[in-house]
C-alpha atoms as a PDB file:
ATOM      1  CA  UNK A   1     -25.107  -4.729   5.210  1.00  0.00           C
ATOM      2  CA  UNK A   2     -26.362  -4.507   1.595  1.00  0.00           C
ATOM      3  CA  UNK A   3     -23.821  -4.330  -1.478  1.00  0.00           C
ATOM      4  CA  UNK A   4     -23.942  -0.783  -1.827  1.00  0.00           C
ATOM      5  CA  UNK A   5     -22.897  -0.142   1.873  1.00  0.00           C
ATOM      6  CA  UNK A   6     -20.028  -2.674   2.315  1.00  0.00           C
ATOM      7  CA  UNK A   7     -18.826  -0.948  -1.040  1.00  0.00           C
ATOM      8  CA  UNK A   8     -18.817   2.549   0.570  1.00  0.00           C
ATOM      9  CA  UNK A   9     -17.118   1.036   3.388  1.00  0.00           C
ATOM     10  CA  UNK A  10     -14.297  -0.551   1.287  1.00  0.00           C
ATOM     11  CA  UNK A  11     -13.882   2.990  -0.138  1.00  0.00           C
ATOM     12  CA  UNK A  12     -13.306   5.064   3.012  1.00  0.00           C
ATOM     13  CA  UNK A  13     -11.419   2.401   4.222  1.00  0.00           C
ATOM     14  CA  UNK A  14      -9.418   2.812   0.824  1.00  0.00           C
ATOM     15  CA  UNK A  15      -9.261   6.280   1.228  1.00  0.00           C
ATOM     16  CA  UNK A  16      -8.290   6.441   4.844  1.00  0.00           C
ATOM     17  CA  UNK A  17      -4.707   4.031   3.456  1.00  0.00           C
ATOM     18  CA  UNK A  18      -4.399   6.305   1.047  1.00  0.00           C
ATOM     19  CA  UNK A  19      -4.649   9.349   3.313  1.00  0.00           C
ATOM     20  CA  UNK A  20      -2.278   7.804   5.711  1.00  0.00           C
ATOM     21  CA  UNK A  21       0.514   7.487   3.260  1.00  0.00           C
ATOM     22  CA  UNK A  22       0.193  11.258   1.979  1.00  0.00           C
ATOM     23  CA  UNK A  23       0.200  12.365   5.435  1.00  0.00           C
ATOM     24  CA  UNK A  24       3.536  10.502   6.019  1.00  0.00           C
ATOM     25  CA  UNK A  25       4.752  12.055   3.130  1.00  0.00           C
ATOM     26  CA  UNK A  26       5.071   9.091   0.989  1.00  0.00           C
ATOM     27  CA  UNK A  27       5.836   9.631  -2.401  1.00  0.00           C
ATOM     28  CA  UNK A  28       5.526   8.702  -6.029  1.00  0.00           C
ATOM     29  CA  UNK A  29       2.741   6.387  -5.169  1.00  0.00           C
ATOM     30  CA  UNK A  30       1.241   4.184  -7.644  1.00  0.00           C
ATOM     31  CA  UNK A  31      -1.920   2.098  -6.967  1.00  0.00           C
ATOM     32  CA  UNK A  32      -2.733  -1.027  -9.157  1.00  0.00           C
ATOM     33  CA  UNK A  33      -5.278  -3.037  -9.474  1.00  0.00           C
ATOM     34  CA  UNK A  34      -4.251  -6.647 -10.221  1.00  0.00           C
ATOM     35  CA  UNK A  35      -6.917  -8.596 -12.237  1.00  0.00           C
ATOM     36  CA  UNK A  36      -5.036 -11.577 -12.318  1.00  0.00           C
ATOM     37  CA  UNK A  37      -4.291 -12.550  -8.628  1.00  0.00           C
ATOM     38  CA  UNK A  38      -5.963 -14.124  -6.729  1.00  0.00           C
ATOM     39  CA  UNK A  39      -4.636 -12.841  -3.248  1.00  0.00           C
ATOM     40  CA  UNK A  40      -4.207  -9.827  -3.728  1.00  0.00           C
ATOM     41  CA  UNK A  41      -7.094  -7.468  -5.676  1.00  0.00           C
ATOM     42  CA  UNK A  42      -4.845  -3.982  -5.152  1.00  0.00           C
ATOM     43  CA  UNK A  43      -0.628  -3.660  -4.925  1.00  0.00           C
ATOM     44  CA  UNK A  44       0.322   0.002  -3.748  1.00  0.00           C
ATOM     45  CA  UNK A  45       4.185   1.141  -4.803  1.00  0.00           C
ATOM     46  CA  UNK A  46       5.699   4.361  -2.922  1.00  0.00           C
ATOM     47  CA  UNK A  47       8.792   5.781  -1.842  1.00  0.00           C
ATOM     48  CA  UNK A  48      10.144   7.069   1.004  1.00  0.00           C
ATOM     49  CA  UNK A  49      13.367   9.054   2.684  1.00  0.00           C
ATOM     50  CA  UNK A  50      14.446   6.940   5.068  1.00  0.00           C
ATOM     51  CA  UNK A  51      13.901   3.302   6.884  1.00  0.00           C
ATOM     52  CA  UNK A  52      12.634   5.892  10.059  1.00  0.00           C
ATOM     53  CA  UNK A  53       9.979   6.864   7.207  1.00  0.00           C
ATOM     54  CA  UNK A  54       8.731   3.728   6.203  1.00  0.00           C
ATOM     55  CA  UNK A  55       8.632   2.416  10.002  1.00  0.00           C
ATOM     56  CA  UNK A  56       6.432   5.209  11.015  1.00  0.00           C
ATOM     57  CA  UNK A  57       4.205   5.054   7.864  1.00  0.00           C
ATOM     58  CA  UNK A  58       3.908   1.331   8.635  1.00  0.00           C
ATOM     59  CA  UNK A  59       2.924   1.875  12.239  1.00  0.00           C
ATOM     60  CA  UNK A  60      -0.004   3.987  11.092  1.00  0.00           C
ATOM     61  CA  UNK A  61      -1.355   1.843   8.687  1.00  0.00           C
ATOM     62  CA  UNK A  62      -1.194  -0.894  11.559  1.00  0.00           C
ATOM     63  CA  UNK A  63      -3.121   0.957  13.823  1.00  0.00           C
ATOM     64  CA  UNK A  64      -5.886   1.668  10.976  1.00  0.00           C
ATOM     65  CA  UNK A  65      -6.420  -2.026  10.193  1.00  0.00           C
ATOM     66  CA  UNK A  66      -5.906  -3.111  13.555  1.00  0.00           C
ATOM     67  CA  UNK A  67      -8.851  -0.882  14.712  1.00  0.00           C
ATOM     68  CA  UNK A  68     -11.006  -2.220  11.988  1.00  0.00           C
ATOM     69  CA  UNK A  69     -10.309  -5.969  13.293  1.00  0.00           C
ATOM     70  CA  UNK A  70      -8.994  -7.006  10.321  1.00  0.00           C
ATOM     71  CA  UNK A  71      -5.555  -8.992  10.111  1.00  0.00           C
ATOM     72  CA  UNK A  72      -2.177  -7.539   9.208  1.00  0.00           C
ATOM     73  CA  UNK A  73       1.370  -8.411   7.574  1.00  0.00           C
ATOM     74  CA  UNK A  74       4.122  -6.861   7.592  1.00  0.00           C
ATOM     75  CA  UNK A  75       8.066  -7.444   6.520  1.00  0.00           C
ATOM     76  CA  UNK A  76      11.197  -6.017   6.072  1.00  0.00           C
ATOM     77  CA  UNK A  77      11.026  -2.913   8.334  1.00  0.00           C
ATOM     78  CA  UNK A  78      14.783  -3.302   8.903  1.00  0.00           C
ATOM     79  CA  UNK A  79      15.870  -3.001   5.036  1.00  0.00           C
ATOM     80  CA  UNK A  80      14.960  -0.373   2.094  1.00  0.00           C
ATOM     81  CA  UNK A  81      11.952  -2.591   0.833  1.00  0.00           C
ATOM     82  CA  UNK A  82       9.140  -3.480   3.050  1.00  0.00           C
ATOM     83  CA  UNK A  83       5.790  -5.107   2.671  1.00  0.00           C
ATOM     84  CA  UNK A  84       2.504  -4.422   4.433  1.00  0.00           C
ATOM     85  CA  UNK A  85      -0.503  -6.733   3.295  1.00  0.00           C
ATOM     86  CA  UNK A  86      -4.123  -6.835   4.682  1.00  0.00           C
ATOM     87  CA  UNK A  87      -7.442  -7.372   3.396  1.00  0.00           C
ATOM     88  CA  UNK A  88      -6.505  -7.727  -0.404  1.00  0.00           C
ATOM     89  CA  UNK A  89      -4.075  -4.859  -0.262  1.00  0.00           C
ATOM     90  CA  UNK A  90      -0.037  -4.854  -0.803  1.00  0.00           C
ATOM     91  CA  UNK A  91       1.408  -2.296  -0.053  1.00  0.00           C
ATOM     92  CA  UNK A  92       5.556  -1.978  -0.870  1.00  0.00           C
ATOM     93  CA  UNK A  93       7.506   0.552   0.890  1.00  0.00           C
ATOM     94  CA  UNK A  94      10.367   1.378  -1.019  1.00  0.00           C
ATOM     95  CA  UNK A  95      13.797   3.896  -0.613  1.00  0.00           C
ATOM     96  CA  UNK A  96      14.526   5.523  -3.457  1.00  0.00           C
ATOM     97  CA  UNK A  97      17.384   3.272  -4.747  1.00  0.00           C
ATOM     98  CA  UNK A  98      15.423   0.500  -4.069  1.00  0.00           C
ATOM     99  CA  UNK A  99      12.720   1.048  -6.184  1.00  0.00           C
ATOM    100  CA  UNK A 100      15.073   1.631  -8.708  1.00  0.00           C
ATOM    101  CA  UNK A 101      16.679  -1.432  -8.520  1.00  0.00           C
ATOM    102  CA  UNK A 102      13.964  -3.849  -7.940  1.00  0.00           C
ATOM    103  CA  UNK A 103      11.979  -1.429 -10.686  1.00  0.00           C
ATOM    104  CA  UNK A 104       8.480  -3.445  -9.781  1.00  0.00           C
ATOM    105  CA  UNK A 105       6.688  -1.401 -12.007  1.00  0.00           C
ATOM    106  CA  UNK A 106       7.672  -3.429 -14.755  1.00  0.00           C
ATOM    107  CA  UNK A 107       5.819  -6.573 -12.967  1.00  0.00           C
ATOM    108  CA  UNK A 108       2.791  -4.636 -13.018  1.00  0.00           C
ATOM    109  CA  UNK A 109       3.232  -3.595 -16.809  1.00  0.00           C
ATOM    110  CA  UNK A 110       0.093  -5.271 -17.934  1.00  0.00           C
ATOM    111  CA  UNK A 111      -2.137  -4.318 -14.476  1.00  0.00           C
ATOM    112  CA  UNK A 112      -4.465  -1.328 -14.145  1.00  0.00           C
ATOM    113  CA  UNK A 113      -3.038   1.800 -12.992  1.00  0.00           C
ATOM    114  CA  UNK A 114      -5.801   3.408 -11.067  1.00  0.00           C
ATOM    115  CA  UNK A 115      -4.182   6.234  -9.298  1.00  0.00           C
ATOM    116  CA  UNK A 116      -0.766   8.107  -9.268  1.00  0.00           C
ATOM    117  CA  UNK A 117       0.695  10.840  -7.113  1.00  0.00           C
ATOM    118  CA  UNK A 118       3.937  12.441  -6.993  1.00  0.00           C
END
């Protein structure tokens, strides 16, 4: 596969996480990219209205990487903050009062935002 096609594959792939968490009605999500790690090349902060919520968003996001053989972490489905991580992408699940709380966003003061919505 030559540079230019792996790249387009990284962005639909991208694009189909991102899609996934709009269609389960995530919210105030904030993608970062973090320059400075060396595990992780994107972290992904959103919200969401319930634990039921998260699960389900979670579940979807399995299947996706799942399908594309690629390997998958996930923790703290039974609490208000989980994390998903796979192929250089974290991705924290939050309720509302827990992201308030924890406030990550101030860990990621110095990172790029790249995207916002809601």
């Amino acid at each position: 596969m030559t540079e230019r096609q792996t790249k387009n594959t990284e962005n639909f792939f991208f694009d189909s996480v991102f899609d996934i968490l709009l269609v389960q009605k995530c919210t105030n999500i904030k993608v970062y990219e973090v320059e400075d790690n060396s595990y992780l090349d994107v972290i992904i902060l959103c919200s969401v209205n319930s634990n039921t919520q998260m699960v389900s968003s979670v579940k979807k996001l399995k299947e996706l990487v799942k399908s594309k053989n690629k390997n998958f972490f996930s923790e703290g489905l039974d609490s208000s903050w989980a994390l998903v991580e796979f192929e250089g992408v974290g991705i924290h699940f939050f309720t509302e009062e827990a992201r308030e709380y924890y406030n990550l966003e101030d860990l990621f003061f110095d990172s790029n935002l790249v995207n916002q919505y809601g």
